[in-house]
N, C-alpha and C. Protein backbone atom coordinates (compact mmCIF):
# COMPACT_ATOMS: atom_id res chain seq x y z
N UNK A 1 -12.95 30.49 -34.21
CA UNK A 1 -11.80 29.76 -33.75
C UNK A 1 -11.14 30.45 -32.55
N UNK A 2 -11.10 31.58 -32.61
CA UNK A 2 -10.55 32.45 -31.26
C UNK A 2 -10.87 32.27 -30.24
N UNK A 3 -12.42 32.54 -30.45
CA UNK A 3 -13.32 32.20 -29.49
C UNK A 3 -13.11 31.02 -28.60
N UNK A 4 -13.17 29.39 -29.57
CA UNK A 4 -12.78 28.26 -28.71
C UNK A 4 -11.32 28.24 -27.98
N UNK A 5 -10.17 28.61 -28.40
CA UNK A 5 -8.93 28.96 -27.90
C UNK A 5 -8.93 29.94 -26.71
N UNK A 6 -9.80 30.88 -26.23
CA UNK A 6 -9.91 31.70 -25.60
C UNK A 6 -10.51 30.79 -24.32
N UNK A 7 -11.81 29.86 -24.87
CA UNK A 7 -12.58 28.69 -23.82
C UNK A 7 -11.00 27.78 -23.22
N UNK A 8 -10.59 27.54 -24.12
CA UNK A 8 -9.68 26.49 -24.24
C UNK A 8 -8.43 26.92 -22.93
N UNK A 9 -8.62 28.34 -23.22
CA UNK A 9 -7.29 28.47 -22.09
C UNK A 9 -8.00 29.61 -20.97
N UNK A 10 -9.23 29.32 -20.59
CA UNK A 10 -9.80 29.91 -19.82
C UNK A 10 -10.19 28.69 -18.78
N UNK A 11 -10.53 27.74 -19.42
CA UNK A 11 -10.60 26.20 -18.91
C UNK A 11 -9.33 25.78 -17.91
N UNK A 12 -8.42 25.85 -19.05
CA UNK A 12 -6.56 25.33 -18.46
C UNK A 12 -6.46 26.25 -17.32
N UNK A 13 -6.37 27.74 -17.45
CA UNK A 13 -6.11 28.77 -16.47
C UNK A 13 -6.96 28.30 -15.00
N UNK A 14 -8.46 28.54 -15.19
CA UNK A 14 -9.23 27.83 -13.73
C UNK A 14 -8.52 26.51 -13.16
N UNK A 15 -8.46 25.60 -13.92
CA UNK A 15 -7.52 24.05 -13.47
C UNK A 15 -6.56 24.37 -12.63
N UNK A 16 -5.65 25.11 -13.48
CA UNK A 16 -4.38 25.76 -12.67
C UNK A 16 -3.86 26.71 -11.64
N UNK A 17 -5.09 27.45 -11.51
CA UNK A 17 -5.39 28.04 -10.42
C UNK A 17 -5.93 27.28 -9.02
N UNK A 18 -7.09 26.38 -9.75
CA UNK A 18 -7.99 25.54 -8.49
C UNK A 18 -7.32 24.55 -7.94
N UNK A 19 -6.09 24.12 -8.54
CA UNK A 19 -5.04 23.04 -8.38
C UNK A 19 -4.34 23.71 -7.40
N UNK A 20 -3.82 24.45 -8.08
CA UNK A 20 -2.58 25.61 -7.17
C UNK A 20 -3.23 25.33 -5.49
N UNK A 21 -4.71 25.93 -5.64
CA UNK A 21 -5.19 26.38 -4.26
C UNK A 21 -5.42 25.58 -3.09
N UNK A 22 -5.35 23.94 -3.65
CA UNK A 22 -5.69 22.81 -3.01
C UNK A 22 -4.43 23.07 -1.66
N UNK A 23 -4.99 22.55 -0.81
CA UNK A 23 -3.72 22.83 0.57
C UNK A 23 -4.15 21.22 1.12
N UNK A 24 -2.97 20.39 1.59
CA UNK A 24 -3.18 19.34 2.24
C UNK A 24 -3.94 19.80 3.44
N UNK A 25 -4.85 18.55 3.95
CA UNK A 25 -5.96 19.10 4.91
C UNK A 25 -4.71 18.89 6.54
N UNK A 26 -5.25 19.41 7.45
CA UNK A 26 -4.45 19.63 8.27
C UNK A 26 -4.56 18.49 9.54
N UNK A 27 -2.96 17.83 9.88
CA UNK A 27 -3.33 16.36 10.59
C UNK A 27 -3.64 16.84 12.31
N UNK A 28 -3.89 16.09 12.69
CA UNK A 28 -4.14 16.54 14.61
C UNK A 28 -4.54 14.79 15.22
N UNK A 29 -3.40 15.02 15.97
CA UNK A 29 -3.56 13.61 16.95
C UNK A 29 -3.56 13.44 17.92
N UNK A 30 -3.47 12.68 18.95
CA UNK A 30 -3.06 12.77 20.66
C UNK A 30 -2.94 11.14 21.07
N UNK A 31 -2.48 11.42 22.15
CA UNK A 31 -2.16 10.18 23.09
C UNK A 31 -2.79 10.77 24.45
N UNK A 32 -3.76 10.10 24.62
CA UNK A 32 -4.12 10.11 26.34
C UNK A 32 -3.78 8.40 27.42
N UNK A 33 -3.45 8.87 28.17
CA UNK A 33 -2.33 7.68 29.08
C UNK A 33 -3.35 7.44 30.42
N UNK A 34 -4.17 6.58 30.84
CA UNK A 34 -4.60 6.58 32.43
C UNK A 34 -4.22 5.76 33.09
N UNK A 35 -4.11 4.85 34.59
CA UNK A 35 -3.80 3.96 35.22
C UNK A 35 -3.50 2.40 34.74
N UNK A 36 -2.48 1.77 35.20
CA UNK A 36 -2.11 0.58 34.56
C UNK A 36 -2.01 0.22 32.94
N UNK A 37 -1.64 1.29 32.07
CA UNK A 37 -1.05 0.75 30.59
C UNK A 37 -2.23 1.12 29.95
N UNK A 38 -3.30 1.70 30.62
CA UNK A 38 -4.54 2.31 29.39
C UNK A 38 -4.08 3.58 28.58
N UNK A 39 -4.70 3.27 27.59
CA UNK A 39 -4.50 4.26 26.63
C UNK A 39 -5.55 4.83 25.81
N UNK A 40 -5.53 6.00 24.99
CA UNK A 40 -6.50 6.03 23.53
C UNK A 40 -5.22 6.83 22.52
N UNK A 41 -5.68 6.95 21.65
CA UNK A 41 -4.43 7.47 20.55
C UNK A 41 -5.15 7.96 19.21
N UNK A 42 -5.11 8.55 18.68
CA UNK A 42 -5.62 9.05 17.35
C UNK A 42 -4.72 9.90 16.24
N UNK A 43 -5.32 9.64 15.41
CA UNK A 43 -4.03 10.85 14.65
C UNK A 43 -4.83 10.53 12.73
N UNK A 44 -4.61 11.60 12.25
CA UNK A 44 -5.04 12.28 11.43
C UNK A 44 -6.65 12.98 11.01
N UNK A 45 -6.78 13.69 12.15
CA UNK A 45 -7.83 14.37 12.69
C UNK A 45 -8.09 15.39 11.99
N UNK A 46 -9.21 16.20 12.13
CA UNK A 46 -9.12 17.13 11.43
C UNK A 46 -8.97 18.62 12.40
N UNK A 47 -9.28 18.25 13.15
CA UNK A 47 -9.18 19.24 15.05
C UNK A 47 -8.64 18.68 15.66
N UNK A 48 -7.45 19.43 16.72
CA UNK A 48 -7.27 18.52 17.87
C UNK A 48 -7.92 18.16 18.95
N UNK A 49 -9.55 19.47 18.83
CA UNK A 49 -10.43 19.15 19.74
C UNK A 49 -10.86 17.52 19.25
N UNK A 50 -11.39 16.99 18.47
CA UNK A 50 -12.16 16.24 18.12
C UNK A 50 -10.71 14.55 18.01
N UNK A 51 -9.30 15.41 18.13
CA UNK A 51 -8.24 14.09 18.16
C UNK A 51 -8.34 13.53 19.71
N UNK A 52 -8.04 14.94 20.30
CA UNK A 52 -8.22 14.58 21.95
C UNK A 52 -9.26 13.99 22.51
N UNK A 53 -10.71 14.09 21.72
CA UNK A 53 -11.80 13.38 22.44
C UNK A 53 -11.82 12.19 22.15
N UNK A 54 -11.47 12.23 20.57
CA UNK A 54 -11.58 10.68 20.44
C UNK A 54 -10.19 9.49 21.62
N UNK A 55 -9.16 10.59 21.69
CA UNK A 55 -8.24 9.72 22.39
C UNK A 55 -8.65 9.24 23.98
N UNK A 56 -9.58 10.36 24.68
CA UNK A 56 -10.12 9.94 25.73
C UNK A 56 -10.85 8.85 26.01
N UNK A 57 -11.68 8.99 25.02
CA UNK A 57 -12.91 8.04 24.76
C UNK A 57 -12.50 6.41 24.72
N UNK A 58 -11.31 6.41 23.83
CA UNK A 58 -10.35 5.03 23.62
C UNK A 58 -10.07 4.81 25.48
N UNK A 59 -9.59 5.43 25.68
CA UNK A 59 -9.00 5.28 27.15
C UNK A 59 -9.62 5.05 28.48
N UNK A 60 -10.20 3.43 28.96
CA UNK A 60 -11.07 3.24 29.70
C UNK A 60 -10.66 3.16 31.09
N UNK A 61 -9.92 3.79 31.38
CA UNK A 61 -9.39 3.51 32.53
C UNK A 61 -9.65 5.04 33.52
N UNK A 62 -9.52 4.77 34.75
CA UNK A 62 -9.25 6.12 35.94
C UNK A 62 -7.99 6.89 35.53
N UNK A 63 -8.44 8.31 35.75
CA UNK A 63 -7.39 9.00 35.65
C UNK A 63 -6.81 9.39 34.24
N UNK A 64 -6.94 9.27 33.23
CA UNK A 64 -7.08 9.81 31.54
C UNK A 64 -6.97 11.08 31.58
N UNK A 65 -5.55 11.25 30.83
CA UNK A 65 -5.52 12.82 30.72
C UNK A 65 -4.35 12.63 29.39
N UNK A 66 -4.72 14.17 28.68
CA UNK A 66 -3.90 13.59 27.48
C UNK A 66 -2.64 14.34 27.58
N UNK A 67 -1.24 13.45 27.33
CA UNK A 67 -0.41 13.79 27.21
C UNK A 67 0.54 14.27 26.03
N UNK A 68 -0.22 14.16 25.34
CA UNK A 68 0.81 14.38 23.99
C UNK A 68 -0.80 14.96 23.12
N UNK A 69 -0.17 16.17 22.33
CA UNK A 69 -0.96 17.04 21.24
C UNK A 69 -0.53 16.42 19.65
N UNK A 70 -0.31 15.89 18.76
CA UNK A 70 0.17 16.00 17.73
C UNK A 70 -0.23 16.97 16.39
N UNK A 71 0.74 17.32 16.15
CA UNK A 71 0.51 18.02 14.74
C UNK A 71 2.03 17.84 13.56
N UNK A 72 2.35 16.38 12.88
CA UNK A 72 3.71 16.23 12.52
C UNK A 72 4.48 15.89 13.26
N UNK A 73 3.75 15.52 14.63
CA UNK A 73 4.91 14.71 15.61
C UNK A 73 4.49 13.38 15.65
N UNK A 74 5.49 12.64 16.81
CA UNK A 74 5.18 11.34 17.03
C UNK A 74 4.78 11.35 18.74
N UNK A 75 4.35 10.24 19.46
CA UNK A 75 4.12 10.27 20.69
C UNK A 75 4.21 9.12 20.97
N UNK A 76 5.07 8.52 22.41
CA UNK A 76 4.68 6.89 22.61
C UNK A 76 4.86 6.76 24.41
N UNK A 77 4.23 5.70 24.33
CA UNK A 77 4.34 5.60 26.20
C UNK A 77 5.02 4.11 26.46
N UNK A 78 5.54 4.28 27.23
CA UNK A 78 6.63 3.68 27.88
C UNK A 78 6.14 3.22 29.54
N UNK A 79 6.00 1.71 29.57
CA UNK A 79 5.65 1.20 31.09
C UNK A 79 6.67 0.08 31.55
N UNK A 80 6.56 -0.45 32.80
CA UNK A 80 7.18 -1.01 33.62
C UNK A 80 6.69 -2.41 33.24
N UNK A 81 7.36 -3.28 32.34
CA UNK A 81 6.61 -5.02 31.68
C UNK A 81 6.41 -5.80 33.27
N UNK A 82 7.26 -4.97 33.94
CA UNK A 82 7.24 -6.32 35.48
C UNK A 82 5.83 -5.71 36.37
N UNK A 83 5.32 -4.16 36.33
CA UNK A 83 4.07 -3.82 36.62
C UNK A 83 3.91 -2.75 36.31
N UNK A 84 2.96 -2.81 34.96
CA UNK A 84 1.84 -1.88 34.15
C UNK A 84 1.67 -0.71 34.85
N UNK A 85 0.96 -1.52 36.11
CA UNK A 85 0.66 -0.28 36.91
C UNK A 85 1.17 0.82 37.82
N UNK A 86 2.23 0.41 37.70
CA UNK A 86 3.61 1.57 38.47
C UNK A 86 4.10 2.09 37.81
N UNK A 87 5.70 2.56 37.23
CA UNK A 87 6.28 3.15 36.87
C UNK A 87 5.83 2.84 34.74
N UNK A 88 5.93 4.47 34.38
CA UNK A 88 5.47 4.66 32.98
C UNK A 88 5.86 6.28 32.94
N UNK A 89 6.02 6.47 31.47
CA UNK A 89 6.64 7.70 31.33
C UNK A 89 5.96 7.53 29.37
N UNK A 90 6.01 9.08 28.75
CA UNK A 90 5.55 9.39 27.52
C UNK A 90 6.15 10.19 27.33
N UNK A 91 6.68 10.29 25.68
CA UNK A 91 7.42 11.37 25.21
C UNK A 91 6.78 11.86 23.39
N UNK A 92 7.06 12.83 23.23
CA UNK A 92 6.95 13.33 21.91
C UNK A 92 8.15 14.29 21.05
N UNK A 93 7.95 14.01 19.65
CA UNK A 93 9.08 14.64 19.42
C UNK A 93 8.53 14.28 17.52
N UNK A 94 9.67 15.04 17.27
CA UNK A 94 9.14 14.96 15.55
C UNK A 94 9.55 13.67 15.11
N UNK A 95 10.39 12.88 15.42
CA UNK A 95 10.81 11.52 15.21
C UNK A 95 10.27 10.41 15.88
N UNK A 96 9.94 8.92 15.33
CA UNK A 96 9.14 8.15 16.34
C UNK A 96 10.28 7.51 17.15
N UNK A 97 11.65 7.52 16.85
CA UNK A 97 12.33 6.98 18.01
C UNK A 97 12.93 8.26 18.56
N UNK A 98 12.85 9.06 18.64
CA UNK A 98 13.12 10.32 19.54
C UNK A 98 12.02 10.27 20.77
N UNK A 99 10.38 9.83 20.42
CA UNK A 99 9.62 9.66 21.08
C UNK A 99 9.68 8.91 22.26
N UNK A 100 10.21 7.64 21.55
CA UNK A 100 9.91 5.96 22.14
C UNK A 100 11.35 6.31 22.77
N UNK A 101 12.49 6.89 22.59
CA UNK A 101 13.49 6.72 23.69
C UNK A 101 13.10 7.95 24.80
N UNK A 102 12.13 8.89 24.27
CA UNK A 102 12.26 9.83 25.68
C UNK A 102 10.81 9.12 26.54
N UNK A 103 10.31 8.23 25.90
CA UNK A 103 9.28 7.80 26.70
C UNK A 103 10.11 6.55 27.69
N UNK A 104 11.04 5.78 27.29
CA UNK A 104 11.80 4.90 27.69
C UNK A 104 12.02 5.55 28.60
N UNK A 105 12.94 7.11 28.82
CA UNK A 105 14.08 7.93 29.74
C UNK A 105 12.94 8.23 31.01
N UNK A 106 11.73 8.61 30.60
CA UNK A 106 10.73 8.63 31.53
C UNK A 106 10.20 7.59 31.85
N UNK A 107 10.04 6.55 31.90
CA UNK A 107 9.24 6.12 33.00
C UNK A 107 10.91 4.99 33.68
N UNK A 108 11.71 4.83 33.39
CA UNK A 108 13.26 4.76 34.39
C UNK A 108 12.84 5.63 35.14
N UNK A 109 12.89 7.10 35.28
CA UNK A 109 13.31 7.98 35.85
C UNK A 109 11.78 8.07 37.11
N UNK A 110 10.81 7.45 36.38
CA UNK A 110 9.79 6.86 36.98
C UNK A 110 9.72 5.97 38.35
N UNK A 111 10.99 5.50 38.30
CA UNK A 111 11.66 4.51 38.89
C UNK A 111 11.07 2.49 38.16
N UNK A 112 10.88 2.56 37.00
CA UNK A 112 11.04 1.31 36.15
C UNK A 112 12.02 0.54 36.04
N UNK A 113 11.94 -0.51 36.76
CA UNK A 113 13.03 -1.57 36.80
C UNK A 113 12.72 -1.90 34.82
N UNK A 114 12.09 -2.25 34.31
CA UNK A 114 11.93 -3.10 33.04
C UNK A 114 11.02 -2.61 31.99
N UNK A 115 11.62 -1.16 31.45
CA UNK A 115 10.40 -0.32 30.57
C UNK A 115 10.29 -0.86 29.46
N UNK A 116 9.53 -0.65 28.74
CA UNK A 116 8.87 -0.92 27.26
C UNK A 116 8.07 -0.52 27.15
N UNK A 117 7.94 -0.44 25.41
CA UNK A 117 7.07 0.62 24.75
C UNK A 117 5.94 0.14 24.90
N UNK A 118 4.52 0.37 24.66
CA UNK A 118 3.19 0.24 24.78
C UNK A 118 2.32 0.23 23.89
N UNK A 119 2.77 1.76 23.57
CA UNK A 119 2.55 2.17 21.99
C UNK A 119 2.71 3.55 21.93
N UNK A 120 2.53 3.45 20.53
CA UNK A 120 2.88 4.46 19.86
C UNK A 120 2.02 5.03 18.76
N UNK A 121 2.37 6.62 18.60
CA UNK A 121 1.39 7.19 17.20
C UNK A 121 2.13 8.58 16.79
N UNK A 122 2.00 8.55 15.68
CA UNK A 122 2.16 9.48 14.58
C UNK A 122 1.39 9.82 14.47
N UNK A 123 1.03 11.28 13.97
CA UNK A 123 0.07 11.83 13.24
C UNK A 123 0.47 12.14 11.30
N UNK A 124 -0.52 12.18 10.54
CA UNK A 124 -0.05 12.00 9.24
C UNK A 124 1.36 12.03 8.82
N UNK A 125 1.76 13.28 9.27
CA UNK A 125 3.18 13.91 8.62
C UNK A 125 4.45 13.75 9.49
N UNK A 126 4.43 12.94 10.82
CA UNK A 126 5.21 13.03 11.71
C UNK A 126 6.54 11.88 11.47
């Protein structure tokens, strides 16, 4: 009888240990932005090498470069509705409207008569 009680909480103990050790896997995202309102975006990656490529890859346009890293943040881009292809601005921040208003503040400052959002991304935890 010892014996099984001894299994019994040698069993429970490993559980509770292997449980303990579990770590949420780690998120990674990006926003890459190129000419006239193109984009790619990704987020819950397991690298940010492999968030950033995939965000390029999304992004068919000239000129693609990524502007925003995520790890628990948000990221959004912000263009000119009267022309795409002029004035645009992107922001990040741990909040998604902290994002979307500093992406707003940039592309004004862009000189955007008529900004709006485009889009936007979170990564898992952001």
């Amino acid at each position: 009888m010892r014996s099984v009680k001894r299994s019994v909480w040698s069993v429970v103990t490993m559980v509770i240990v292997g449980v303990a050790g579990i770590e949420a896997a780690p998120a990674a995202g990006a926003l890459a932005i190129g000419t006239c309102g193109s984009y790619g975006q990704t987020f819950d990656f397991k690298t940010t090498a492999n968030a950033q490529r995939s965000a390029m890859e999304q992004c068919k346009q000239d000129g693609c470069r990524i502007v925003a890293t995520l790890y628990k943040t948000c990221a959004a881009l912000a263009v000119d509705a009267a022309n795409p292809c002029g004035a645009h601005g992107s922001g990040k921040a741990s909040r998604l409207g902290a994002a979307q208003n500093d992406a707003l503040r940039a592309c004004y400052r862009d000189g955007g008569k008529d900004c709006v959002i485009r889009t936007f991304v979170c990564d898992g935890q952001g």
